[in-house]
PDB file of N, CA and C in Angstrom:
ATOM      1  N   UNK A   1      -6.120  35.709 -43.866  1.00  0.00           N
ATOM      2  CA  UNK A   1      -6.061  36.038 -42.473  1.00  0.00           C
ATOM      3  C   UNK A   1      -4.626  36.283 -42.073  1.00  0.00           C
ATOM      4  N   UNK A   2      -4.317  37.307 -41.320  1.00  0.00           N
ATOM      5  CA  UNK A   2      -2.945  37.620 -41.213  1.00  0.00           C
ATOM      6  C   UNK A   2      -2.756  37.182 -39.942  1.00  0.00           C
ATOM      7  N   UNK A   3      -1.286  36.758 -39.778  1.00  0.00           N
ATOM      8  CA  UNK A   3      -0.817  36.714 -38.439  1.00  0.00           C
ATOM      9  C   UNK A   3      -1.415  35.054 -37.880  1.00  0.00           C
ATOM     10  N   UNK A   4      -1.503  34.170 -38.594  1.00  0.00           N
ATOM     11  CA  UNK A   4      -2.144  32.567 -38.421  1.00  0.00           C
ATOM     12  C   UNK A   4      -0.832  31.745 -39.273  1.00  0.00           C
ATOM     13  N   UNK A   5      -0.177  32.736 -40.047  1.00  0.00           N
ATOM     14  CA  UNK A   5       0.407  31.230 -40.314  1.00  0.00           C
ATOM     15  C   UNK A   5      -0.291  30.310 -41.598  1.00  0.00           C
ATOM     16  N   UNK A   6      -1.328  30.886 -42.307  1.00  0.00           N
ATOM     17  CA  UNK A   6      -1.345  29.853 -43.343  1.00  0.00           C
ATOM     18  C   UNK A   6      -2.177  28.550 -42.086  1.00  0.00           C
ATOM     19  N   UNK A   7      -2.803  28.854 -40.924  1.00  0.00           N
ATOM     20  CA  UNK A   7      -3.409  27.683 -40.819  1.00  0.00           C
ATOM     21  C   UNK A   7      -2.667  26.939 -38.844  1.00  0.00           C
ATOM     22  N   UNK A   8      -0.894  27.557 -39.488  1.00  0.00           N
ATOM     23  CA  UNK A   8      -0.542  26.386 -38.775  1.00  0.00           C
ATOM     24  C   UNK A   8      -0.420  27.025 -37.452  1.00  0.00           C
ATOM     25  N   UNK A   9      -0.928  28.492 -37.035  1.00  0.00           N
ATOM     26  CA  UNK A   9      -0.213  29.008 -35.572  1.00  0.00           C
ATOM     27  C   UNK A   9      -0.720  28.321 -34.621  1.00  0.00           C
ATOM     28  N   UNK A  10      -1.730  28.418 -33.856  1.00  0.00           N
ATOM     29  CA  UNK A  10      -1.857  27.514 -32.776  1.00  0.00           C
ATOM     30  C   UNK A  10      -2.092  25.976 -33.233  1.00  0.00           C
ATOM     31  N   UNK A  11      -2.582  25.520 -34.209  1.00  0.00           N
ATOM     32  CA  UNK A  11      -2.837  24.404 -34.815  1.00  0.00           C
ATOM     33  C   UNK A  11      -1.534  23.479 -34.090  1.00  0.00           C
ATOM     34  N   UNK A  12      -0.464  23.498 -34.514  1.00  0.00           N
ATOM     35  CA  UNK A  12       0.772  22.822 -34.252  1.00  0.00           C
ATOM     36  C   UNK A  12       0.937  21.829 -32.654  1.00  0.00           C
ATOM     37  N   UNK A  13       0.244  23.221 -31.645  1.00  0.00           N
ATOM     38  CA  UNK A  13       0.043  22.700 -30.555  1.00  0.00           C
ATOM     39  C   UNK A  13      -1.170  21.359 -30.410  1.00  0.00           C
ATOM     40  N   UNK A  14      -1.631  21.349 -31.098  1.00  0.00           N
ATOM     41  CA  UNK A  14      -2.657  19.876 -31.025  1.00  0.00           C
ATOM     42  C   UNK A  14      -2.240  18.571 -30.764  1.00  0.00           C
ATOM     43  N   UNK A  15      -0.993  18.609 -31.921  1.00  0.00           N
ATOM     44  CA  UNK A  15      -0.463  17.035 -31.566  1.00  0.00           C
ATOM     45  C   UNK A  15       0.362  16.962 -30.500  1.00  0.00           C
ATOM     46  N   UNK A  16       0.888  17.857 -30.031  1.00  0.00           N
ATOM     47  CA  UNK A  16       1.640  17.954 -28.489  1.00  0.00           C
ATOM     48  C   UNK A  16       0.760  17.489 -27.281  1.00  0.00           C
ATOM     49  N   UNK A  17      -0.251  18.256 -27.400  1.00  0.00           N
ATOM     50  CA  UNK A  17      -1.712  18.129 -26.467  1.00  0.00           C
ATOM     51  C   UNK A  17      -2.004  16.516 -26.728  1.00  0.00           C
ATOM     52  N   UNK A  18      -2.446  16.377 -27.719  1.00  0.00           N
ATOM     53  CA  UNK A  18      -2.847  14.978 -28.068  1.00  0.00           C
ATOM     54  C   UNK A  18      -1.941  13.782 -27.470  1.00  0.00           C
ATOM     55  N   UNK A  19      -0.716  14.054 -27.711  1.00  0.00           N
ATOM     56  CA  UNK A  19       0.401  12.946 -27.043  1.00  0.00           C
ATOM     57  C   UNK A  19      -0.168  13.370 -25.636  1.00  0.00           C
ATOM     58  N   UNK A  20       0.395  14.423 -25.033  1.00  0.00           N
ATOM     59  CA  UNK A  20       0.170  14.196 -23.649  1.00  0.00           C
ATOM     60  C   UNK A  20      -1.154  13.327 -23.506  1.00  0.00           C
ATOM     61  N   UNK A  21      -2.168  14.320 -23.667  1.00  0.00           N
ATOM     62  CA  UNK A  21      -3.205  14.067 -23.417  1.00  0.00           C
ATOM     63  C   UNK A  21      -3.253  12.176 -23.193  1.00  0.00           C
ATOM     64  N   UNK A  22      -3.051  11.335 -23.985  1.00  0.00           N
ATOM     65  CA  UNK A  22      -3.186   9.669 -24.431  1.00  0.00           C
ATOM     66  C   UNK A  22      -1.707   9.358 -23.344  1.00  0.00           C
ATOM     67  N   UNK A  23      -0.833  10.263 -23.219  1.00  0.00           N
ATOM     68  CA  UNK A  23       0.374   9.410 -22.742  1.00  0.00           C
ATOM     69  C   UNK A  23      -0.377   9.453 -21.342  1.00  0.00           C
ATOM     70  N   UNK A  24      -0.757  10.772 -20.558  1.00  0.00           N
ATOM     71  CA  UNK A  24      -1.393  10.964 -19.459  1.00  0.00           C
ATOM     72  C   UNK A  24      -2.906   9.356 -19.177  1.00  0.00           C
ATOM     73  N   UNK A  25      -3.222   9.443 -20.257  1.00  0.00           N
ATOM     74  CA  UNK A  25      -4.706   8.570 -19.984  1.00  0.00           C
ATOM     75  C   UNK A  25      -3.708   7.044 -19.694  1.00  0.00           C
ATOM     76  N   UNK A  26      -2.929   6.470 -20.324  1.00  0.00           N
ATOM     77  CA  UNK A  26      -2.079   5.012 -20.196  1.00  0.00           C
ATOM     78  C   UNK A  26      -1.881   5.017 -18.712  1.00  0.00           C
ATOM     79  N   UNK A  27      -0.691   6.495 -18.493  1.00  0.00           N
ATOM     80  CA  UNK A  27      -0.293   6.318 -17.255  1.00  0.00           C
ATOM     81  C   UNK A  27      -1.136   5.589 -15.747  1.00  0.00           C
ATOM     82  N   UNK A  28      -2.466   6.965 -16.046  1.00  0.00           N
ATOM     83  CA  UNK A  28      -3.617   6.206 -14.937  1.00  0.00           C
ATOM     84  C   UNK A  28      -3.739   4.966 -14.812  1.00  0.00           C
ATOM     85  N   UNK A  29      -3.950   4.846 -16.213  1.00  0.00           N
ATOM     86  CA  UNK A  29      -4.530   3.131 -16.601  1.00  0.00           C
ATOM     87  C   UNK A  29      -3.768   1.955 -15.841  1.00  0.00           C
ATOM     88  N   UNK A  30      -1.680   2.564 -16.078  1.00  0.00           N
ATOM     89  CA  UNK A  30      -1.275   1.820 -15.763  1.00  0.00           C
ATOM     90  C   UNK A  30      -0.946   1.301 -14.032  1.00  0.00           C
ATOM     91  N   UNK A  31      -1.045   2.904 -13.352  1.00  0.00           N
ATOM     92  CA  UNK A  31      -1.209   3.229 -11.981  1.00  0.00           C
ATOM     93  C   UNK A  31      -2.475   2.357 -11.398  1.00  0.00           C
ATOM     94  N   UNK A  32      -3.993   2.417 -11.977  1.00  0.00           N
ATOM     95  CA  UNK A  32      -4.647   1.745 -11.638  1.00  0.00           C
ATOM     96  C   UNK A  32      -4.671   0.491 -11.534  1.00  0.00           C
ATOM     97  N   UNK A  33      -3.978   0.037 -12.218  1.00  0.00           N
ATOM     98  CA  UNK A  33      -3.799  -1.891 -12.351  1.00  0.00           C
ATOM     99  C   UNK A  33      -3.058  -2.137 -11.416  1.00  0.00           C
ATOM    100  N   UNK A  34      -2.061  -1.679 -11.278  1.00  0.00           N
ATOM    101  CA  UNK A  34      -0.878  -1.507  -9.914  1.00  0.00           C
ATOM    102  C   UNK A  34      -1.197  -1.470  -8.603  1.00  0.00           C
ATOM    103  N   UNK A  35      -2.197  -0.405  -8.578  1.00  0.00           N
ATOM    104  CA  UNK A  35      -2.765   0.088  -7.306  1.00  0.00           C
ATOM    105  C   UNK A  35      -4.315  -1.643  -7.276  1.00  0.00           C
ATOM    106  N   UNK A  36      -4.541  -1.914  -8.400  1.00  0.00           N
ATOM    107  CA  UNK A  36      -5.423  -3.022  -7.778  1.00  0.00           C
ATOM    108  C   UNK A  36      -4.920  -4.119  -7.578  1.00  0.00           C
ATOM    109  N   UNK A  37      -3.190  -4.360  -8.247  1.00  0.00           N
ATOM    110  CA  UNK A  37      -2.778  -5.439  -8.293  1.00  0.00           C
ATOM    111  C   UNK A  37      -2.084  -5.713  -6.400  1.00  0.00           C
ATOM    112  N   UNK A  38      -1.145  -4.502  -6.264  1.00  0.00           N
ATOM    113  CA  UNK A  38      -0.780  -4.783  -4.782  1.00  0.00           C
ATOM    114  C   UNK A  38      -1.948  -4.659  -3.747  1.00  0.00           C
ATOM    115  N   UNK A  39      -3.439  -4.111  -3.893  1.00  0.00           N
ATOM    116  CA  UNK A  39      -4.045  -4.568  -3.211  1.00  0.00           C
ATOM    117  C   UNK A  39      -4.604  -5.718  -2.816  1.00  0.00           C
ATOM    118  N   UNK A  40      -4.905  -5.806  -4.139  1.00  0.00           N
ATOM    119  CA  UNK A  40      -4.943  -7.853  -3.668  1.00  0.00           C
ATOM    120  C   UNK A  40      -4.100  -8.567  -3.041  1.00  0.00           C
ATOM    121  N   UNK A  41      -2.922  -8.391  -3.260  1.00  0.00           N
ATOM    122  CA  UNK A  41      -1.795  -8.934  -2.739  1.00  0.00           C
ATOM    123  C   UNK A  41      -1.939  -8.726  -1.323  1.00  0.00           C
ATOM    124  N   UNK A  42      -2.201  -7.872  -0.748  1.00  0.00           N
ATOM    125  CA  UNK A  42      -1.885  -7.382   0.798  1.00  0.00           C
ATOM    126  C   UNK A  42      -3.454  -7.782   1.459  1.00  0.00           C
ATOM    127  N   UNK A  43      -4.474  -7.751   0.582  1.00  0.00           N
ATOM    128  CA  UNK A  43      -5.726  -8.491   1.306  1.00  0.00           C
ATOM    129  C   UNK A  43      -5.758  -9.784   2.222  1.00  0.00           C
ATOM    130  N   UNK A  44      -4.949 -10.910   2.150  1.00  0.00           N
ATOM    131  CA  UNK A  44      -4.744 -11.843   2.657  1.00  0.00           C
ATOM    132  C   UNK A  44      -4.155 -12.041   3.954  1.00  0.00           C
ATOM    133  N   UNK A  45      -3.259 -11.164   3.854  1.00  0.00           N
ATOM    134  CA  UNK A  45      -2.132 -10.647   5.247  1.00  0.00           C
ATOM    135  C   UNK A  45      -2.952 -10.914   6.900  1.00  0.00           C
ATOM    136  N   UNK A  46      -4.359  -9.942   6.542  1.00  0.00           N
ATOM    137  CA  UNK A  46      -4.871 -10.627   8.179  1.00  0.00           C
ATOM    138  C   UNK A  46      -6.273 -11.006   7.714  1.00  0.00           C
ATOM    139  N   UNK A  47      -6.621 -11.746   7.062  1.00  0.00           N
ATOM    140  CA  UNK A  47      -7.749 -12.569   7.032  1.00  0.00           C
ATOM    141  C   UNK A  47      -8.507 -13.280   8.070  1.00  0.00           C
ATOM    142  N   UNK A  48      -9.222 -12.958   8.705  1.00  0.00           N
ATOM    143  CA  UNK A  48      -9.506 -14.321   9.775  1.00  0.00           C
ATOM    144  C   UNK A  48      -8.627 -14.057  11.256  1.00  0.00           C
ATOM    145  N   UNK A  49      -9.288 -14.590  12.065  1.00  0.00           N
ATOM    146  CA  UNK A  49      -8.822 -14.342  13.385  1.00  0.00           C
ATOM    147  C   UNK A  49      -7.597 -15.203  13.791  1.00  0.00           C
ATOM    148  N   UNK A  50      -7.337 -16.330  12.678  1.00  0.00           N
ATOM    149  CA  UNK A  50      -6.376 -17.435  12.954  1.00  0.00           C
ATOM    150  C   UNK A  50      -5.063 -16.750  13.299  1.00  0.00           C
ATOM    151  N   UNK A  51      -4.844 -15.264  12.547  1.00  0.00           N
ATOM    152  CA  UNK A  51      -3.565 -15.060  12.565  1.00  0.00           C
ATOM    153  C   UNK A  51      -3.366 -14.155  13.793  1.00  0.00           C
ATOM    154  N   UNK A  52      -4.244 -13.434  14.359  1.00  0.00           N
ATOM    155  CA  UNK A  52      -4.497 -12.682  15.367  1.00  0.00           C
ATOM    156  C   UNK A  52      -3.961 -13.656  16.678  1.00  0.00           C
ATOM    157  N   UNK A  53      -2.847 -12.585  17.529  1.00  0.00           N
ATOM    158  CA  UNK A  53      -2.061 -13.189  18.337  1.00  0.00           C
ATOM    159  C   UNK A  53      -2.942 -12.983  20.040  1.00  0.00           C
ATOM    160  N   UNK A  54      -2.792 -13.841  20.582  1.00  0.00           N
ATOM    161  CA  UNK A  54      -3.302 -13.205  22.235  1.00  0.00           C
ATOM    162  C   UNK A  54      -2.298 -12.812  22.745  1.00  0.00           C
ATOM    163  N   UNK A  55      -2.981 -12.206  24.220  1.00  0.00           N
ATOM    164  CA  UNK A  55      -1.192 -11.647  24.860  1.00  0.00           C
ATOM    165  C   UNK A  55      -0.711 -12.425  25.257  1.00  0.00           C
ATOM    166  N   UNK A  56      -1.070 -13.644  25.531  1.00  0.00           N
ATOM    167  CA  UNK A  56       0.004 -14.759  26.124  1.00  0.00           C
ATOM    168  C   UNK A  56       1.069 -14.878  25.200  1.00  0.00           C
ATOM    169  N   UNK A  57       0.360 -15.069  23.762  1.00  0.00           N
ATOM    170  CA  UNK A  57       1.360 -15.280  22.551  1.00  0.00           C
ATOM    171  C   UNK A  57       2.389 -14.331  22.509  1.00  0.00           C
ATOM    172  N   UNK A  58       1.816 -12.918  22.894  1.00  0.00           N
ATOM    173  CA  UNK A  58       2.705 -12.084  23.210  1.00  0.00           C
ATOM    174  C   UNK A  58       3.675 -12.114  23.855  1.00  0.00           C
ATOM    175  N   UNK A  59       3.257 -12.456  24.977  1.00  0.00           N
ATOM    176  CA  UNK A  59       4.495 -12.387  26.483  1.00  0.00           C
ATOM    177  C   UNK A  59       4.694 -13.803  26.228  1.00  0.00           C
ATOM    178  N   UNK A  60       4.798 -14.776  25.394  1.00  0.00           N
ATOM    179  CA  UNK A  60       5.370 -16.096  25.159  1.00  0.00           C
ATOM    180  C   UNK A  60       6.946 -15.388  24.213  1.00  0.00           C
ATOM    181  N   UNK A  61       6.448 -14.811  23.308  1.00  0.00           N
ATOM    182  CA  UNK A  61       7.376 -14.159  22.337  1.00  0.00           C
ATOM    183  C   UNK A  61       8.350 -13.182  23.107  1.00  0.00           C
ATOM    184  N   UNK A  62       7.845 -12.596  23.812  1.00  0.00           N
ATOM    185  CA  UNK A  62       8.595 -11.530  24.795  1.00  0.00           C
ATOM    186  C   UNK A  62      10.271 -12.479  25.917  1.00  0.00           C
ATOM    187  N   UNK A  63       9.437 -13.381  25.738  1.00  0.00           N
ATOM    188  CA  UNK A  63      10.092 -13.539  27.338  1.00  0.00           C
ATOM    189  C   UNK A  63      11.412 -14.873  26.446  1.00  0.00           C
ATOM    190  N   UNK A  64      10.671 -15.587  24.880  1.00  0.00           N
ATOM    191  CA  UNK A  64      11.497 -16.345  24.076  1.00  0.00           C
ATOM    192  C   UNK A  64      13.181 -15.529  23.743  1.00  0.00           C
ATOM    193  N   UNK A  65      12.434 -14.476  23.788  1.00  0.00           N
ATOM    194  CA  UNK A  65      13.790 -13.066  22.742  1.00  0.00           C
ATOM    195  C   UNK A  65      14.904 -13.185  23.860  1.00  0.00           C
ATOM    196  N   UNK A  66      13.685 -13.049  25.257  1.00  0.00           N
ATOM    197  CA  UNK A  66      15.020 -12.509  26.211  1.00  0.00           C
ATOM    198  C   UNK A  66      14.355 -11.024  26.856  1.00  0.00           C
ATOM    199  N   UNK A  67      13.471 -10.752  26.377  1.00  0.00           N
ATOM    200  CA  UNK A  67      13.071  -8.923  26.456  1.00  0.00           C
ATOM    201  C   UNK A  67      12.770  -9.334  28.481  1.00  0.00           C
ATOM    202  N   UNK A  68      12.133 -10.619  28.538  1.00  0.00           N
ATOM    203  CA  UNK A  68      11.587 -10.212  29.958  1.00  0.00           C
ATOM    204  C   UNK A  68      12.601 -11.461  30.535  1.00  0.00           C
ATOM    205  N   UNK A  69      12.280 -11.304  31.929  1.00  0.00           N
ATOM    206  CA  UNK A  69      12.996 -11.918  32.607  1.00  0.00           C
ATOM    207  C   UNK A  69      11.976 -13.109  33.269  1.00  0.00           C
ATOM    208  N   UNK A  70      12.557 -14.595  33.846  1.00  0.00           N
ATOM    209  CA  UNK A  70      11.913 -15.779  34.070  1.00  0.00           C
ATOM    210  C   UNK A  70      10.411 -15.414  34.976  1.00  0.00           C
ATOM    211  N   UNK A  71      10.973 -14.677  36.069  1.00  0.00           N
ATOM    212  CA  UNK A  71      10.059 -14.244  37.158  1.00  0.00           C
ATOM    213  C   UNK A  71       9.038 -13.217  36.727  1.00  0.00           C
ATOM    214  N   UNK A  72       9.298 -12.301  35.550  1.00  0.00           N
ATOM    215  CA  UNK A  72       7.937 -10.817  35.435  1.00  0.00           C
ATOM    216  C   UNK A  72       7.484 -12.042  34.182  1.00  0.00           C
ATOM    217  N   UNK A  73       7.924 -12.681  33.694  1.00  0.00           N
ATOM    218  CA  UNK A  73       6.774 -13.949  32.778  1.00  0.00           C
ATOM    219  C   UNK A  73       6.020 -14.498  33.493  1.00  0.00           C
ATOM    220  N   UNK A  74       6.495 -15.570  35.011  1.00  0.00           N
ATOM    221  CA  UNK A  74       5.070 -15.959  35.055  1.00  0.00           C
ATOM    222  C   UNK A  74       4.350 -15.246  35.942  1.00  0.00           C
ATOM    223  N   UNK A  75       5.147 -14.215  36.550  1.00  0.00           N
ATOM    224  CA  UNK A  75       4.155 -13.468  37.430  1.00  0.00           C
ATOM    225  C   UNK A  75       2.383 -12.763  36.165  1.00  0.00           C
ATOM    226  N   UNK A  76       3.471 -12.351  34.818  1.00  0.00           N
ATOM    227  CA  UNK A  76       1.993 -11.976  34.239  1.00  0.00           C
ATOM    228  C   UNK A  76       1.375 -13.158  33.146  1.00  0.00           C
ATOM    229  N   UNK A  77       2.384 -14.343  33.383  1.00  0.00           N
ATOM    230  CA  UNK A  77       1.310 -15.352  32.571  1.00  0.00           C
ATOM    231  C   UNK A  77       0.386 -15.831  33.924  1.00  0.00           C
ATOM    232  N   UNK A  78       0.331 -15.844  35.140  1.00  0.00           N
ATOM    233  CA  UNK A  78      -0.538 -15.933  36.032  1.00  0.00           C
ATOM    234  C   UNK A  78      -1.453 -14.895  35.910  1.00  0.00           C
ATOM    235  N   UNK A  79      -1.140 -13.469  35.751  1.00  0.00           N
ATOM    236  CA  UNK A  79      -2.018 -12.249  35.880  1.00  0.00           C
ATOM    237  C   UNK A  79      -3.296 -12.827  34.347  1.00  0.00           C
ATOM    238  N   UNK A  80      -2.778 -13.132  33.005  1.00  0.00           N
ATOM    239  CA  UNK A  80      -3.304 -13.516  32.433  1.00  0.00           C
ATOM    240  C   UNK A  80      -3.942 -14.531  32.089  1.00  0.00           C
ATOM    241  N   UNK A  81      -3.653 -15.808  32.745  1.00  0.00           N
ATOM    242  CA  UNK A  81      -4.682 -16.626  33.112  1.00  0.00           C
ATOM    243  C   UNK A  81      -5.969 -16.884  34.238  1.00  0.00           C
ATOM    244  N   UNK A  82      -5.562 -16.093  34.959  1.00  0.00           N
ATOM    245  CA  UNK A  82      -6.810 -15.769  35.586  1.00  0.00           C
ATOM    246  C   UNK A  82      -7.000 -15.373  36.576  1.00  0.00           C
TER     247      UNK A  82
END
């Protein structure tokens, strides 16, 4: 057969393909473990309503910083209690 090379013309390209091909399949593999490992990690973050703030907690935090002033605190910790 002429013009093949004895075998080796496109042949050669196989083991090129082949590496990719296996280096490509790890990569996922290793992306996937990653991607399930920091999800777990971040599942915990708001679990449960315990961590869930009200707005008082809010305008408690607001007014701790300094953001509000003595008088617009309790005017709306009154608005928010009732």
């Amino acid at each position: 057969m002429m013009g093949w090379g004895n075998g080796h013309g496109w042949m050669g390209f196989g083991g090129i393909f082949m590496i990719l091909f296996w280096g490509l399949v790890i990569l996922g593999a290793v992306a996937l473990l990653r991607w399930l490992w920091m999800s777990g990690k971040d599942s915990g973050k708001d679990s449960g309503n315990a961590s869930r703030k009200t707005a008082l907690d809010i305008l408690q935090e607001r007014y701790a910083r300094g953001e509000i002033e003595r008088d617009e605190y309790e005017r709306k910790r009154r608005d928010l209690e009732g």
